[in-house]
C-alpha atoms as a PDB file:
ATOM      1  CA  UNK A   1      57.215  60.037 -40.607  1.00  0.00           C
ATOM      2  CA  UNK A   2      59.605  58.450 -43.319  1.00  0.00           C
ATOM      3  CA  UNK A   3      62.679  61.454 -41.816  1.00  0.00           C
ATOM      4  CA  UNK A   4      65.645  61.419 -43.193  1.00  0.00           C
ATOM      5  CA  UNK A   5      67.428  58.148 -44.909  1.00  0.00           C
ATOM      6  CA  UNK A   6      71.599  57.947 -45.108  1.00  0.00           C
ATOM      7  CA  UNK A   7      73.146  58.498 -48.357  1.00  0.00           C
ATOM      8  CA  UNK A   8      73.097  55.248 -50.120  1.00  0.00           C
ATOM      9  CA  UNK A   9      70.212  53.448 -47.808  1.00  0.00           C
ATOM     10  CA  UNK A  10      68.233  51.218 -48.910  1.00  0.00           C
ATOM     11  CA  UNK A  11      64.813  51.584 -47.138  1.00  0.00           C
ATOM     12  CA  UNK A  12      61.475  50.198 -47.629  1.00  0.00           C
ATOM     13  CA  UNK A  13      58.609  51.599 -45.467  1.00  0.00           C
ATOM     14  CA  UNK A  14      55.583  49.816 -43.849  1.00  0.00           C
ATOM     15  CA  UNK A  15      52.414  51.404 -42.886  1.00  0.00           C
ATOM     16  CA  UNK A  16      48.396  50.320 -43.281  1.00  0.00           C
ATOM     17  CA  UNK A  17      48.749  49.727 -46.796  1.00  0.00           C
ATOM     18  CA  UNK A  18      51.647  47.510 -46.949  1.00  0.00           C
ATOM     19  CA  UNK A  19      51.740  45.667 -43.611  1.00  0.00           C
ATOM     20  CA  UNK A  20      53.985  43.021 -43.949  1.00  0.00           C
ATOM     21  CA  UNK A  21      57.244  43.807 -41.962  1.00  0.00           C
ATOM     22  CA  UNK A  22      58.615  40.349 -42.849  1.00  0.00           C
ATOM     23  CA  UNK A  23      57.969  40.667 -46.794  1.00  0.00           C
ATOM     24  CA  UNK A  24      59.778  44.422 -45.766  1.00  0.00           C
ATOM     25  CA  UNK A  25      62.456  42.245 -44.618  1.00  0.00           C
ATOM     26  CA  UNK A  26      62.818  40.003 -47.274  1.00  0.00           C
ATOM     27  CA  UNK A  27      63.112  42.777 -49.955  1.00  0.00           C
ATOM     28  CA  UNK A  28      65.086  45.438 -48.530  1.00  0.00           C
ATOM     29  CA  UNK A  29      68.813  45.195 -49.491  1.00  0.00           C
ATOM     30  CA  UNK A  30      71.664  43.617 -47.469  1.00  0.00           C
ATOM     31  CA  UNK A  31      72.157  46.362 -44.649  1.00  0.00           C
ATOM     32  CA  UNK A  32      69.242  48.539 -45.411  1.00  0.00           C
ATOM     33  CA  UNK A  33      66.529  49.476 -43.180  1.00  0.00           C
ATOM     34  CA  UNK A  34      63.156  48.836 -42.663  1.00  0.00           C
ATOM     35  CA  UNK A  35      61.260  52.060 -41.240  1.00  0.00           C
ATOM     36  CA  UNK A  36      57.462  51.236 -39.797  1.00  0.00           C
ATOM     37  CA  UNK A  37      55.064  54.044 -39.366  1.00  0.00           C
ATOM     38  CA  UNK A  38      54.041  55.688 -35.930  1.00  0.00           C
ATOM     39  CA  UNK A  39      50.800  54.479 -34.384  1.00  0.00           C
ATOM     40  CA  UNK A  40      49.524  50.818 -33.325  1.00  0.00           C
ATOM     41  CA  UNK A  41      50.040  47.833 -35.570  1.00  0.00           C
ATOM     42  CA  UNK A  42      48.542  44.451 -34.964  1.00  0.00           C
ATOM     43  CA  UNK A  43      50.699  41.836 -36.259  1.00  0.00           C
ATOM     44  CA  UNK A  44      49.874  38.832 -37.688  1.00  0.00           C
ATOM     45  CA  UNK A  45      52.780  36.653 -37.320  1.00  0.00           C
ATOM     46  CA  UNK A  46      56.506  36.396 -35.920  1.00  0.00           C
ATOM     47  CA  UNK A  47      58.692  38.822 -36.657  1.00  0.00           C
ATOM     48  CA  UNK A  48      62.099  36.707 -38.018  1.00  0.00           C
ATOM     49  CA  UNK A  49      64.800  38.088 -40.069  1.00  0.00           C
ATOM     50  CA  UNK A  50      66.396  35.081 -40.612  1.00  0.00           C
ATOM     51  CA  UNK A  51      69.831  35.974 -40.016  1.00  0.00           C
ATOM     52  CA  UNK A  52      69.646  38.900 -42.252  1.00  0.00           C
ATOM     53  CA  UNK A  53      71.701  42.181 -41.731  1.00  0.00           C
ATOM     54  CA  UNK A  54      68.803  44.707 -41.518  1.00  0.00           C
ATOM     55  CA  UNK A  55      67.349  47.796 -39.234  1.00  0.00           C
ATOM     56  CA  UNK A  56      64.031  47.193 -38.146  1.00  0.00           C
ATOM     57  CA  UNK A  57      63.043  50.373 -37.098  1.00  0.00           C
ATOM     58  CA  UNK A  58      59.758  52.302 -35.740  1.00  0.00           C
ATOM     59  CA  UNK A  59      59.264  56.324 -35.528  1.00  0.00           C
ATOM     60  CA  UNK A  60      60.317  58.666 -32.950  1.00  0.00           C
ATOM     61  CA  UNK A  61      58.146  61.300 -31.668  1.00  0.00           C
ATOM     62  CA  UNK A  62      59.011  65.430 -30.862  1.00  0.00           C
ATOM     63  CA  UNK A  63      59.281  64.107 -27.121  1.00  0.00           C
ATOM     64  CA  UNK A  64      61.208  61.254 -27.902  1.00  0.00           C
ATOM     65  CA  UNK A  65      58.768  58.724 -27.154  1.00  0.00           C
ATOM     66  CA  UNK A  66      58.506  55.829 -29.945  1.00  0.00           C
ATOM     67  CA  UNK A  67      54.993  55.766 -31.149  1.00  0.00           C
ATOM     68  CA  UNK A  68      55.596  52.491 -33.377  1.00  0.00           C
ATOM     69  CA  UNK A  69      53.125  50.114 -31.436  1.00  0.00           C
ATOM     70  CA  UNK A  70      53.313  46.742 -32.459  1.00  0.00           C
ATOM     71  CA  UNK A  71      50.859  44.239 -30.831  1.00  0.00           C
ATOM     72  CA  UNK A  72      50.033  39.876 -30.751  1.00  0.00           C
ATOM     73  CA  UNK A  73      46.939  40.388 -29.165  1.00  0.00           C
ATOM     74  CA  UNK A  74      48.131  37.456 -26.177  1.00  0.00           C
ATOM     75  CA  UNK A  75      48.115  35.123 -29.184  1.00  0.00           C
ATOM     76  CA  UNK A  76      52.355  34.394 -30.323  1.00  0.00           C
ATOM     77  CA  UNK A  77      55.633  35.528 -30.102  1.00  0.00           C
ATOM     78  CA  UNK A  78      56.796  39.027 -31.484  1.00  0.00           C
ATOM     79  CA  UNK A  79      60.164  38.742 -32.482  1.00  0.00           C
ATOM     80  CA  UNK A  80      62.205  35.324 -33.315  1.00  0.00           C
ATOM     81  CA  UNK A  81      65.867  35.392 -34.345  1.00  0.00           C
ATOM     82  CA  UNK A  82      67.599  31.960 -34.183  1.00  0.00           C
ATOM     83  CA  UNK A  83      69.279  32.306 -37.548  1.00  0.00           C
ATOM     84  CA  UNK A  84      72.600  33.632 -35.959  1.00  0.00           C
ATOM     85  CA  UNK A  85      71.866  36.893 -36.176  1.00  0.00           C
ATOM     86  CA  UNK A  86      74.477  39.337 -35.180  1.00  0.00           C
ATOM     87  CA  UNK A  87      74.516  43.181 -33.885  1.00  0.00           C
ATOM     88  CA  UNK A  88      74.144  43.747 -37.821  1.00  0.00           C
ATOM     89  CA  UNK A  89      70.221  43.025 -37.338  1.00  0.00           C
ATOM     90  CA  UNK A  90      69.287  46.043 -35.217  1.00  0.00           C
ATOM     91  CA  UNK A  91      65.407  46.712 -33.377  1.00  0.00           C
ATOM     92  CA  UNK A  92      64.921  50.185 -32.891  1.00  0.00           C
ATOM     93  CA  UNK A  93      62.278  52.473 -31.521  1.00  0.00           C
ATOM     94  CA  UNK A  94      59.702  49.760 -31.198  1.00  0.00           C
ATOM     95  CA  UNK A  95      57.595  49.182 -28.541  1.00  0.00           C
ATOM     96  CA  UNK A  96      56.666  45.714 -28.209  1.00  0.00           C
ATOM     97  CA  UNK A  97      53.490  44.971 -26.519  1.00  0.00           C
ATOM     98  CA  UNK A  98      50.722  41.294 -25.976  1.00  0.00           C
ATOM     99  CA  UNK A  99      53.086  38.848 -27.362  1.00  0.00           C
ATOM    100  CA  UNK A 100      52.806  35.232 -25.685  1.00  0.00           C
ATOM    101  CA  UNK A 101      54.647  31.874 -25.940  1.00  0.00           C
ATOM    102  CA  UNK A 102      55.955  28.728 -23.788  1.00  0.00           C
ATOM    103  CA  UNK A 103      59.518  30.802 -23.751  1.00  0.00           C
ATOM    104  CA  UNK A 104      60.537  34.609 -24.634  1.00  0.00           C
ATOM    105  CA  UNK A 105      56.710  35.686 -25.230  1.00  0.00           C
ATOM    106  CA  UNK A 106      57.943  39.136 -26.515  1.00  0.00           C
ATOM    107  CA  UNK A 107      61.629  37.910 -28.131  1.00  0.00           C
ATOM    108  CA  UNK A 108      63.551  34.999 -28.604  1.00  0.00           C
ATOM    109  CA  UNK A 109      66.953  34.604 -29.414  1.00  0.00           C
ATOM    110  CA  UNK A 110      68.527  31.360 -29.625  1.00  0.00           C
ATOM    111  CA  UNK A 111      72.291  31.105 -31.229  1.00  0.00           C
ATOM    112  CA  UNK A 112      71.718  34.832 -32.173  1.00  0.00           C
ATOM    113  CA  UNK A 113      72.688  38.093 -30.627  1.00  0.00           C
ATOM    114  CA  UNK A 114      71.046  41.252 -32.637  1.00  0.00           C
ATOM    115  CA  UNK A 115      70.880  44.738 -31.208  1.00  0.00           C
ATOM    116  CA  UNK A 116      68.168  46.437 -29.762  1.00  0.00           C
ATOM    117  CA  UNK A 117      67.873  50.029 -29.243  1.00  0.00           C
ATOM    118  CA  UNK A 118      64.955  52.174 -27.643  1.00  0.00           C
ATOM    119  CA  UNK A 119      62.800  49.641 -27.362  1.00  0.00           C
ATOM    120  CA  UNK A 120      60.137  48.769 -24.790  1.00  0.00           C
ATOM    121  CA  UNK A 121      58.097  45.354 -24.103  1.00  0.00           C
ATOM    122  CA  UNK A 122      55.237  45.524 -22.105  1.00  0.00           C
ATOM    123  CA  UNK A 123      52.434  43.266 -21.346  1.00  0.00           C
ATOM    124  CA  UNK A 124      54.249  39.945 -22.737  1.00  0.00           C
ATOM    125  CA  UNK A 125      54.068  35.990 -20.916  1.00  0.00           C
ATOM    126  CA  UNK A 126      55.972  33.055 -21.167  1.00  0.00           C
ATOM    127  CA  UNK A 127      54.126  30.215 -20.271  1.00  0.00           C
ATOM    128  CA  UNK A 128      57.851  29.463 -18.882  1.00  0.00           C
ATOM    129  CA  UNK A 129      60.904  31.004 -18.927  1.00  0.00           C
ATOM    130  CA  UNK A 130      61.071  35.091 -19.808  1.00  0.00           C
ATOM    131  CA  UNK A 131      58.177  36.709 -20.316  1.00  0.00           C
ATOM    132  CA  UNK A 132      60.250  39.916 -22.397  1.00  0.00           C
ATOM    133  CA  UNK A 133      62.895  38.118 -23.569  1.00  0.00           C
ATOM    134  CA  UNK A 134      64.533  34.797 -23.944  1.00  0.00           C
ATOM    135  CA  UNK A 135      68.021  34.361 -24.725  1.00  0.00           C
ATOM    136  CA  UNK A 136      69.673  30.842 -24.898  1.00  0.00           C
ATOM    137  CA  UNK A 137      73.596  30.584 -25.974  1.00  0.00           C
ATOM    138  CA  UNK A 138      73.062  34.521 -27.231  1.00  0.00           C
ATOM    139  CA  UNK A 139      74.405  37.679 -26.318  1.00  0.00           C
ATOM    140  CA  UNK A 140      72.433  40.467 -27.225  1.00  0.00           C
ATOM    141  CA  UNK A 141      73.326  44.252 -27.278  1.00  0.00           C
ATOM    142  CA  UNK A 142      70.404  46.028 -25.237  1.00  0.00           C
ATOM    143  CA  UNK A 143      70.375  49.674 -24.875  1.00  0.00           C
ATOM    144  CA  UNK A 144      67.902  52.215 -23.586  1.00  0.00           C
ATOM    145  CA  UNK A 145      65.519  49.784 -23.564  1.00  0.00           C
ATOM    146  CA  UNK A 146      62.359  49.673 -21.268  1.00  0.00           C
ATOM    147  CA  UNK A 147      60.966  45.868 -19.872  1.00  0.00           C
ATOM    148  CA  UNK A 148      57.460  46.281 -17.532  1.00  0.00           C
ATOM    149  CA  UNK A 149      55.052  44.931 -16.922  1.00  0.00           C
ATOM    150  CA  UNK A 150      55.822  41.764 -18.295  1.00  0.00           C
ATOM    151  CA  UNK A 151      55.015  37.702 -16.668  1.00  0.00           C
ATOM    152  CA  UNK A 152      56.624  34.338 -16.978  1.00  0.00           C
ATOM    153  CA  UNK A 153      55.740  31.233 -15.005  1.00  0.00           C
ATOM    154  CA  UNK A 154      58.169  29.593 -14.077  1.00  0.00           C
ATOM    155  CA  UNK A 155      61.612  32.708 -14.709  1.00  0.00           C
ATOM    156  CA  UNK A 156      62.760  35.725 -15.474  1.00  0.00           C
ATOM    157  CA  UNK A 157      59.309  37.838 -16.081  1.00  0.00           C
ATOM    158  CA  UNK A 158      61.195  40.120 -17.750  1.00  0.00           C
ATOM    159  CA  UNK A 159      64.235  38.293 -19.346  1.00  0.00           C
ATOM    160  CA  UNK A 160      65.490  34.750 -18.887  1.00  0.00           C
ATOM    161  CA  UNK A 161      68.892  34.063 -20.079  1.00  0.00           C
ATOM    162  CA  UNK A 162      70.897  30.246 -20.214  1.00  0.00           C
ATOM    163  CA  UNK A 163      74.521  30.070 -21.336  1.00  0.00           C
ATOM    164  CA  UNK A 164      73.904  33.937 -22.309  1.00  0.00           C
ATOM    165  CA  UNK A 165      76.002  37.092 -21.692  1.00  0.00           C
ATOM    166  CA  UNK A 166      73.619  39.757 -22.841  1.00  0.00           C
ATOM    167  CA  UNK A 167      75.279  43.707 -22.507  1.00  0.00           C
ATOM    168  CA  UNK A 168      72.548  45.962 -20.952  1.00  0.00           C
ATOM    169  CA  UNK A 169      72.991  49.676 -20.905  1.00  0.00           C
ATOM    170  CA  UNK A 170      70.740  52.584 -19.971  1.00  0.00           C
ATOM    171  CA  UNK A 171      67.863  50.127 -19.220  1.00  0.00           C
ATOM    172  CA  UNK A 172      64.755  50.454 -17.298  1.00  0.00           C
ATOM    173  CA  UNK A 173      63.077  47.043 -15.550  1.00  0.00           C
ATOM    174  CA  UNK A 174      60.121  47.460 -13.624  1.00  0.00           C
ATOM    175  CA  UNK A 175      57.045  45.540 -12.401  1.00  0.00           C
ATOM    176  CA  UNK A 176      58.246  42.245 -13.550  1.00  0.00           C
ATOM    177  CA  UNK A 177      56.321  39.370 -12.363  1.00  0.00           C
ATOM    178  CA  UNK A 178      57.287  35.564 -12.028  1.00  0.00           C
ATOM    179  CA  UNK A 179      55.544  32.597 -10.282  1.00  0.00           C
ATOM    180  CA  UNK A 180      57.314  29.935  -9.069  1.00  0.00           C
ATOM    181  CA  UNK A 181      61.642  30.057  -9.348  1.00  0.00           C
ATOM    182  CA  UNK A 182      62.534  33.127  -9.449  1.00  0.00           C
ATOM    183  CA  UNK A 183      63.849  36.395 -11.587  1.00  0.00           C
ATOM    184  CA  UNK A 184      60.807  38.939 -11.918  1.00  0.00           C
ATOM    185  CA  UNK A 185      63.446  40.947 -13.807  1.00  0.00           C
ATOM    186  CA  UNK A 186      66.026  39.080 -15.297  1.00  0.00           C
ATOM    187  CA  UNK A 187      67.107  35.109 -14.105  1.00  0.00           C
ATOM    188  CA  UNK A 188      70.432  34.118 -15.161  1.00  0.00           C
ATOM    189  CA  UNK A 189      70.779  30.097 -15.716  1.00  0.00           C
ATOM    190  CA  UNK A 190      74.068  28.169 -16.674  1.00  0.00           C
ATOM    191  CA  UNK A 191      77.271  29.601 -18.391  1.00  0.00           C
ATOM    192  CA  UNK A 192      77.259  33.520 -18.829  1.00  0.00           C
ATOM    193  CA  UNK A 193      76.635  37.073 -17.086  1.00  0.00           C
ATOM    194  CA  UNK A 194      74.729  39.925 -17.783  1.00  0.00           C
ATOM    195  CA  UNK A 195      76.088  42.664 -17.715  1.00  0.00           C
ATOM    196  CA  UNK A 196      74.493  46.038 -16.420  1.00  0.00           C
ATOM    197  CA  UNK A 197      75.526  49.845 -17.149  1.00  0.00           C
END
């Protein structure tokens, strides 16, 4: 599963025996990658790069499925980045499934706007605002990425954006639920647009 690393990348791998994806992130170099095996992996706390340039990236399967399985068990959020991250952090070929907060029970971006790539959330709540994803003054790069199955409250079960102008391309959203505003699949609020390709 490692595949095939640039010429000059700097990559540190996680698996069973070294779990940590956030100590991953802390070592690798400036721009280098970390590469997480194939299969489920429970995590055990946020995902955050704090603002660091870095690929976060799971396997790809023969069929071009992403096997990388990483799970909250209904208990926190997945993914944080509210360090300013730019399109220089990168999520790829992840599929992100049981994470649960008061807002962006999957992701949350606030002041940040990182790339994502191939990735698919599932199962995640938001006690209020987007279940998926929650972006607030950030304007993440989404492509070919797959949101279903995922619940908020109160808006956007599958993202909820304020002040936002995410870029969406290639993207599936399906079997989004929401309670009481509005936005099973994405609700926009305040400044910003998303825009869909």
């Amino acid at each position: 599963w490692p595949g095939s690393c640039e010429p000059g990348e700097h990559v540190i791998y996680v698996d069973a025996d070294n779990p940590s994806i956030n100590a991953a992130i802390q070592a690798v170099q400036w721009g280098g990658t970390v590469r997480i095996a194939p299969g489920p992996m429970a995590l055990t706390e946020t995902i955050n790069p704090l603002g660091k340039a870095v690929t976060i990236r799971g396997a790809v399967a023969s069929d071009g499925t992403q096997p990388t399985i990483l799970f909250g068990n209904d208990t926190f959020r997945l993914i944080e980045c509210s360090s300013g991250e730019t399109a220089s952090t990168e999520f790829r070929n992840l599929t992100l499934l049981g994470g649960s907060a008061d807002n962006g029970g999957g992701m949350y971006n606030l002041d940040s706007s990182p790339r994502l790539v191939n990735c698919a959330f599932s199962g995640n709540t938001a006690d209020i605002f987007g279940g998926a994803m929650y972006n607030k003054r950030s304007n993440p790069t989404i492509t070919k990425c797959i949101f279903i199955s995922n619940y908020a409250a109160f808006a956007g079960g599958g993202i909820y954006n304020i002040d936002s102008s995410p870029q969406m391309a290639g993207c599936e959203l399906s079997a989004n639920t929401v309670v009481l505003v509005g936005g099973a699949g994405i609700y926009q609020d305040g400044e910003g647009t998303t825009t869909l390709s």
